[in-house]
Each structure stands twice: as C-alpha cells, then as structure tokens.
N, C-alpha and C. Protein backbone atom coordinates (compact mmCIF):
# COMPACT_ATOMS: atom_id res chain seq x y z
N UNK A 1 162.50 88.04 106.22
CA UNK A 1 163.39 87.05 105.61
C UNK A 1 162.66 85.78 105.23
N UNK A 2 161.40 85.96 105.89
CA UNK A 2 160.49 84.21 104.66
C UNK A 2 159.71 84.72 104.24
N UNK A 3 159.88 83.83 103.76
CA UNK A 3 157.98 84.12 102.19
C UNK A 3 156.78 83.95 103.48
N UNK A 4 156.60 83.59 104.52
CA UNK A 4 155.13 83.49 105.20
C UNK A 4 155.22 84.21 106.24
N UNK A 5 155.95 85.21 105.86
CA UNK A 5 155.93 86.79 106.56
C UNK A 5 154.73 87.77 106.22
N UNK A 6 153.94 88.39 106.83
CA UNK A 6 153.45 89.07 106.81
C UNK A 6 153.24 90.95 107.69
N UNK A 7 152.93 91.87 107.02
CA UNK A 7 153.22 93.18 107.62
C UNK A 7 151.75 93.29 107.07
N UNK A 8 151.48 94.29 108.21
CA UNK A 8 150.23 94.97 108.07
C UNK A 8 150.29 96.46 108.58
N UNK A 9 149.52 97.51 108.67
CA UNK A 9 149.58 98.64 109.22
C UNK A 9 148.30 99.33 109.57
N UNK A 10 148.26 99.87 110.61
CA UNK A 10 147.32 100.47 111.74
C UNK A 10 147.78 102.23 111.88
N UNK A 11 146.92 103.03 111.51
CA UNK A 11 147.18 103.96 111.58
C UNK A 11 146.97 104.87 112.61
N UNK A 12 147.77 105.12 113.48
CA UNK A 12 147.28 106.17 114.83
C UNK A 12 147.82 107.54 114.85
N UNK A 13 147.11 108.14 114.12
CA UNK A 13 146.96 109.70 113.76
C UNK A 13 147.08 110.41 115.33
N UNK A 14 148.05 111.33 115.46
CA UNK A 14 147.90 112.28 116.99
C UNK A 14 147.24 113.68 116.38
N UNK A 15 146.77 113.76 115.28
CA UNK A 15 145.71 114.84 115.02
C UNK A 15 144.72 114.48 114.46
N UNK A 16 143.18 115.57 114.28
CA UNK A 16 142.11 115.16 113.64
C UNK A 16 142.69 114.79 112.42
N UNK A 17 141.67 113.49 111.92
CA UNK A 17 142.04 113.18 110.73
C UNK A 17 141.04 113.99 109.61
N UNK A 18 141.94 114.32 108.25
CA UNK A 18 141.09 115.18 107.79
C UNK A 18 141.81 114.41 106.24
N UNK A 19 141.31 114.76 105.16
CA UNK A 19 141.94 114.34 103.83
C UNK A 19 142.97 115.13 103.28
N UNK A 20 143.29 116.69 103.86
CA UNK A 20 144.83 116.83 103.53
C UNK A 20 145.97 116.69 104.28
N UNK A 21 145.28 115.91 105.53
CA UNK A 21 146.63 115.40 106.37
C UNK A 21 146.91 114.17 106.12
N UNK A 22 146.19 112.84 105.46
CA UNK A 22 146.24 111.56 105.45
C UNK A 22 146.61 111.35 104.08
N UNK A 23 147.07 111.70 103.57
CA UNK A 23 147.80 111.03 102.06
C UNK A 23 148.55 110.22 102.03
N UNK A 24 149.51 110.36 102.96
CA UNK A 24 150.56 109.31 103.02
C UNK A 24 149.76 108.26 103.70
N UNK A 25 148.78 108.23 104.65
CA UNK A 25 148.31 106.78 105.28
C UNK A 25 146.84 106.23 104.01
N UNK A 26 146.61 107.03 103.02
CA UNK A 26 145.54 106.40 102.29
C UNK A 26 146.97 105.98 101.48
N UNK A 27 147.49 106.49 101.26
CA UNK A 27 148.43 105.87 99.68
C UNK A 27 148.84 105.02 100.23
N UNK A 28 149.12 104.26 101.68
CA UNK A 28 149.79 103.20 102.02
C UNK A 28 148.65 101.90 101.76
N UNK A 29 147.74 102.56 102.66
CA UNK A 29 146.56 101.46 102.54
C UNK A 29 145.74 101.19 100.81
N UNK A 30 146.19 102.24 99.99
CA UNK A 30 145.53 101.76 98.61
C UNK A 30 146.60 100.86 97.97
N UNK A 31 147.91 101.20 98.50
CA UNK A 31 148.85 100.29 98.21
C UNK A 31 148.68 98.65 98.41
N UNK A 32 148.84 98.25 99.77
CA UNK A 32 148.63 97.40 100.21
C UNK A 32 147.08 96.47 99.62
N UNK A 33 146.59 97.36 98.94
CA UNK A 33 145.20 96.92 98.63
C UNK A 33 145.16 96.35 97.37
N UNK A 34 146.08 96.81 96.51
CA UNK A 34 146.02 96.86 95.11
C UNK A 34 147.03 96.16 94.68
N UNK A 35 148.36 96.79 95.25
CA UNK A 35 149.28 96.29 94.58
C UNK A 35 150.51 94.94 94.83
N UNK A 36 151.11 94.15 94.24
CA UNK A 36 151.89 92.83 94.22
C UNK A 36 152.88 93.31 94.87
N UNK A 37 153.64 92.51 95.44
CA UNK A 37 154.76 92.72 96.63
C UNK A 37 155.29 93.54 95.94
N UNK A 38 156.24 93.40 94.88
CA UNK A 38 157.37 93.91 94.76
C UNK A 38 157.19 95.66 94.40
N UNK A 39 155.92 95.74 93.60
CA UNK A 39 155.19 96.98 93.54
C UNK A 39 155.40 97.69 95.06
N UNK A 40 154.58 96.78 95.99
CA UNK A 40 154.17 97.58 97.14
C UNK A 40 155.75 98.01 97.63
N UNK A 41 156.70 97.13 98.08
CA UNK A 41 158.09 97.51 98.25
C UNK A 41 158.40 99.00 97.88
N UNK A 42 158.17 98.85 96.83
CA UNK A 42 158.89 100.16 95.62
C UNK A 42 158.53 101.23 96.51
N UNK A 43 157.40 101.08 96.17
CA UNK A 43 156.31 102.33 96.32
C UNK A 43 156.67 102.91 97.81
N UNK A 44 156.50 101.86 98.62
CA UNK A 44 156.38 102.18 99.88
C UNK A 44 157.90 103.23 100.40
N UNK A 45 158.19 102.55 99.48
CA UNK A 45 160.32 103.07 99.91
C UNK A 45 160.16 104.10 99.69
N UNK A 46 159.65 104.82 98.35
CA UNK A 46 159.30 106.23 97.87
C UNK A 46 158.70 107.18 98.97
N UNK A 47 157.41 106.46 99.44
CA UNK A 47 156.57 107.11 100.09
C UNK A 47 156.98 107.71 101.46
N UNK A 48 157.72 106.90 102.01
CA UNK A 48 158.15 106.83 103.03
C UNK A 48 159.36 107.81 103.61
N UNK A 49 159.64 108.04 102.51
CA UNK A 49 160.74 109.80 102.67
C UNK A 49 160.27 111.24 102.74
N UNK A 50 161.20 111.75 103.59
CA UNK A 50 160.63 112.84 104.24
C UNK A 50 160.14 113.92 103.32
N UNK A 51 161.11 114.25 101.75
CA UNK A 51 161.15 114.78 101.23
C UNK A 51 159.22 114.47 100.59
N UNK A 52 159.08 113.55 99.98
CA UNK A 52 158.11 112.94 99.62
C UNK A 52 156.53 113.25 100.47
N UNK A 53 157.30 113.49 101.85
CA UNK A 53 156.49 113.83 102.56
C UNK A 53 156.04 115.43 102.91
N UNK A 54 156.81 116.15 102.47
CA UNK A 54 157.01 117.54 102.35
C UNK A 54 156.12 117.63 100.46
N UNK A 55 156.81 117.12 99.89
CA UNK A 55 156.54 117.54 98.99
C UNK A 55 154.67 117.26 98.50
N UNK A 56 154.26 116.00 99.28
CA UNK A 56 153.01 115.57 99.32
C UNK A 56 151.80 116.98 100.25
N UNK A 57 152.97 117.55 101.67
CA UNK A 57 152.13 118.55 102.08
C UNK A 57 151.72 120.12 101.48
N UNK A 58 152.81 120.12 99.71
CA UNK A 58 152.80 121.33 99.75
C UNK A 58 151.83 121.09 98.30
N UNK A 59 151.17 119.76 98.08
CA UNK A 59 149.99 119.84 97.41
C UNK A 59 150.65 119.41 96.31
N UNK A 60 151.63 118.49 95.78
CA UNK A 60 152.07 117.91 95.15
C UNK A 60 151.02 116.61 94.62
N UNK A 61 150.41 115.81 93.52
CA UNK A 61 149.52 114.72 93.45
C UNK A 61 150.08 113.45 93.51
N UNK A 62 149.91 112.64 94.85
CA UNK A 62 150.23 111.42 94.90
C UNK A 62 150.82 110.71 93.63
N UNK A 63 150.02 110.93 92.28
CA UNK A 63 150.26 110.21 91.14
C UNK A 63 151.84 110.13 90.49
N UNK A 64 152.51 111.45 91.01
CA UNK A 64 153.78 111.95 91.07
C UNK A 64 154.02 110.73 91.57
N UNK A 65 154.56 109.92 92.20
CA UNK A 65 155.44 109.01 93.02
C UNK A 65 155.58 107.42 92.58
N UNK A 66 153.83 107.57 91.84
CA UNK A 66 153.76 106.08 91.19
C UNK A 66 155.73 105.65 90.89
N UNK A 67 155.57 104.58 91.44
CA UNK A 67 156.74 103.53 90.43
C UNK A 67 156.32 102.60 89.50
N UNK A 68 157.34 102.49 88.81
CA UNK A 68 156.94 101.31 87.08
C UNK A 68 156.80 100.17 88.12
N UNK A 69 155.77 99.69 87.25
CA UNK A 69 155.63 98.06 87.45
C UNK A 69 153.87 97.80 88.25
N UNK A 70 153.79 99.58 89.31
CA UNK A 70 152.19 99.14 89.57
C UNK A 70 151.17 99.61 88.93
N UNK A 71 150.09 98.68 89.71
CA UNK A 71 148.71 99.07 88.92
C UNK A 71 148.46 100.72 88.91
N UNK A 72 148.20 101.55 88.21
CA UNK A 72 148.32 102.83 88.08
C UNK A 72 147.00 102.72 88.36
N UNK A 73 146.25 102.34 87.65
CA UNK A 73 144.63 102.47 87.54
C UNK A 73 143.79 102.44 88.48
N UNK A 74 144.01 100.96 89.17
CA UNK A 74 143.87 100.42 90.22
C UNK A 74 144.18 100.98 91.95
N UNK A 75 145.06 101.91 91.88
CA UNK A 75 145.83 102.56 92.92
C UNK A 75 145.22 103.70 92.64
N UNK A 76 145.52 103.89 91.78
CA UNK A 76 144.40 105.51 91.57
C UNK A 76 142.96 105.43 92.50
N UNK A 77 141.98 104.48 91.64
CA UNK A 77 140.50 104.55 91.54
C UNK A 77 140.78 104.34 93.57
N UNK A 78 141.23 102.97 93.86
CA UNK A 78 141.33 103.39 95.43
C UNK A 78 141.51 104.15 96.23
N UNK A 79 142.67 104.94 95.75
CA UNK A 79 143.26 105.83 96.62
C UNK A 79 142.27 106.58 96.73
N UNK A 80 141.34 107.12 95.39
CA UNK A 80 140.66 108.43 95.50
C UNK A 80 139.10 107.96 96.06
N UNK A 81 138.87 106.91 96.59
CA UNK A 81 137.38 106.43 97.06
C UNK A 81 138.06 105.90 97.67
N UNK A 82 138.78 106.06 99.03
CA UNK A 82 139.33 105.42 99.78
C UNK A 82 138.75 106.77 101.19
N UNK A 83 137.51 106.50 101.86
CA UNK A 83 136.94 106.98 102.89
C UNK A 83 138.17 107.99 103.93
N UNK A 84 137.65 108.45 104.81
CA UNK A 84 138.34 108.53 106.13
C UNK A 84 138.25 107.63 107.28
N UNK A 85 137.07 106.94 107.03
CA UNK A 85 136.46 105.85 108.10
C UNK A 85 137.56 105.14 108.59
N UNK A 86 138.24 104.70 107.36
CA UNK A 86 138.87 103.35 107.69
C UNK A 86 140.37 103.89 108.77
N UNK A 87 140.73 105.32 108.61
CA UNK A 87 141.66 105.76 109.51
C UNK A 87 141.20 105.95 111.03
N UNK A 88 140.15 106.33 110.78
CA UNK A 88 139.51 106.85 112.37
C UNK A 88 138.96 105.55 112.68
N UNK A 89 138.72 104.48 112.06
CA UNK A 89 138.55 103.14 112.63
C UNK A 89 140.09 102.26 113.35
N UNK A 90 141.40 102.99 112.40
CA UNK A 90 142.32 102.04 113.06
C UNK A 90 142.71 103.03 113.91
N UNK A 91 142.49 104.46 113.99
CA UNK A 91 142.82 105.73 114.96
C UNK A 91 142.01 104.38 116.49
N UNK A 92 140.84 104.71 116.05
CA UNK A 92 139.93 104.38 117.72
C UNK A 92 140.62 102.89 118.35
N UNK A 93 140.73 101.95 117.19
CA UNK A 93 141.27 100.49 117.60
C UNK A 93 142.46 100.62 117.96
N UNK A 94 143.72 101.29 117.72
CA UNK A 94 144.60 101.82 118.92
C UNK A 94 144.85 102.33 119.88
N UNK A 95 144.24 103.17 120.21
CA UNK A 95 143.43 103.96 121.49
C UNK A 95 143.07 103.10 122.32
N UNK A 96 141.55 102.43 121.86
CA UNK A 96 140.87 101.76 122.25
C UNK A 96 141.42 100.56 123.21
N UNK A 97 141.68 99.55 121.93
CA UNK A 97 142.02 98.43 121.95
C UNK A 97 143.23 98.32 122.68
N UNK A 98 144.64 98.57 121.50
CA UNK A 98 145.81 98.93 122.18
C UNK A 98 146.44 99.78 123.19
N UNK A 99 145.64 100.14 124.03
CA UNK A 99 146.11 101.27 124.44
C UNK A 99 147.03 102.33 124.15
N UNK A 100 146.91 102.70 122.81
CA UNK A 100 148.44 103.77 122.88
C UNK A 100 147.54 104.85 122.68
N UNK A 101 148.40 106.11 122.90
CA UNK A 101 148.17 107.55 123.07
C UNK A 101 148.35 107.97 121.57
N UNK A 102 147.40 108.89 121.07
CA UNK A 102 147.52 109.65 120.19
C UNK A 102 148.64 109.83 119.46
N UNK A 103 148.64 109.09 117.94
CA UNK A 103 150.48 109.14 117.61
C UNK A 103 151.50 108.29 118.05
N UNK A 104 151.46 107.60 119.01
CA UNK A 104 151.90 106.65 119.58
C UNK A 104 152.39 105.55 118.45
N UNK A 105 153.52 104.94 118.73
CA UNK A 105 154.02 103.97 117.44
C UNK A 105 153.87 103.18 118.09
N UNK A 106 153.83 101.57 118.09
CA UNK A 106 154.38 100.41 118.27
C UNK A 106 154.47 99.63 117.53
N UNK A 107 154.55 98.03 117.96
CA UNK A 107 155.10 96.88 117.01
C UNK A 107 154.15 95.63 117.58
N UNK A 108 153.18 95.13 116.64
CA UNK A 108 152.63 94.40 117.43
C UNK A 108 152.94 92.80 116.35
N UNK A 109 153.04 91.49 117.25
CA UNK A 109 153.31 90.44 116.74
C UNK A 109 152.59 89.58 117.38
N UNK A 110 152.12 88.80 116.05
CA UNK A 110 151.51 87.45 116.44
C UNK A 110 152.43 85.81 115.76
N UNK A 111 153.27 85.38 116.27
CA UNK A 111 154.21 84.63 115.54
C UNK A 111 153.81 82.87 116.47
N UNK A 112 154.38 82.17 115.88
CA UNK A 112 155.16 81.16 116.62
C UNK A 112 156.52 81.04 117.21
C-alpha cells in the first residue's frame, strides 16, 4: 500500500535444480530484472497460476505468457542467459543462512 514498498524473492527449490524445472523462478527473476512495475504486476499474476504452471511443465515457451506493455526483448535475452547459479545461490542462502528446509516458504522483513 506505499510507493517505498519493496518485494524481493529468494528461491528455495526442494529439488535439484535443473533448467526444466526452474522456468517459473528464472521468468520471475528476468522479470524483476527487466521489467517496470506495472509490467512486472501483470506478468507475475499470469505466471503465478497453476494452469500456467502446468502448461509451462508440458513444454509450452515462456514467450506464450508475455503481457502487453513489457519489454519483450529485454525479458527474452535475460530469461534465456539467465544461469542456474543464481538459483542454487538463493537455494544455499536459505538453507544456509535462513535456516529453512528444502522448499520451505517464508516471509522475511526488514521495516521500521
């Protein structure tokens, strides 16, 4: 509810991470990378359904889901040079760091 809100996301995979299980967590993070709020909103709302999520496992191309208004280009070129590192880096820093278990959700805040 304010403009000096901020969301971020940490991905803690409860299986090996591999590139046809992580689509939905690279398309979040090329999101977040690329695209202007209201873009990212869109997108994310899309992404974020189950169907979307089914339909992403049965080899459907991310590009399918684009919404009007984002960088197409831009979301593309990321998404597709977008490593595994950076998952198995926020995989270990939850584990690690946060202590949570494999898959494990939480909510973490730093506010006033």
């Amino acid at each position: 509810t304010s403009s000096y809100t901020r969301v971020g996301i940490l991905n803690n995979p409860s299986s090996k991470v591999k590139e046809d299980n992580t689509a939905i967590a690279r398309g979040i993070l090329a999101t977040f990378l690329t695209q202007n709020n209201s873009s990212l909103k869109s997108f994310l709302s899309k992404l974020t359904k189950e169907e979307t999520a089914k339909s992403l496992a049965a080899g459907t191309k991310i590009a399918k889901f684009l919404t009007p208004g984002m960088d197409d280009d831009a979301f593309e070129k990321k998404y597709n040079t977008l490593g595994l590192d950076i998952i198995k880096t926020h995989q270990m820093f939850c584990q690690e760091v946060l202590k949570l278990l494999p898959g494990q959700m939480a909510v973490v805040s730093n506010g006033r």
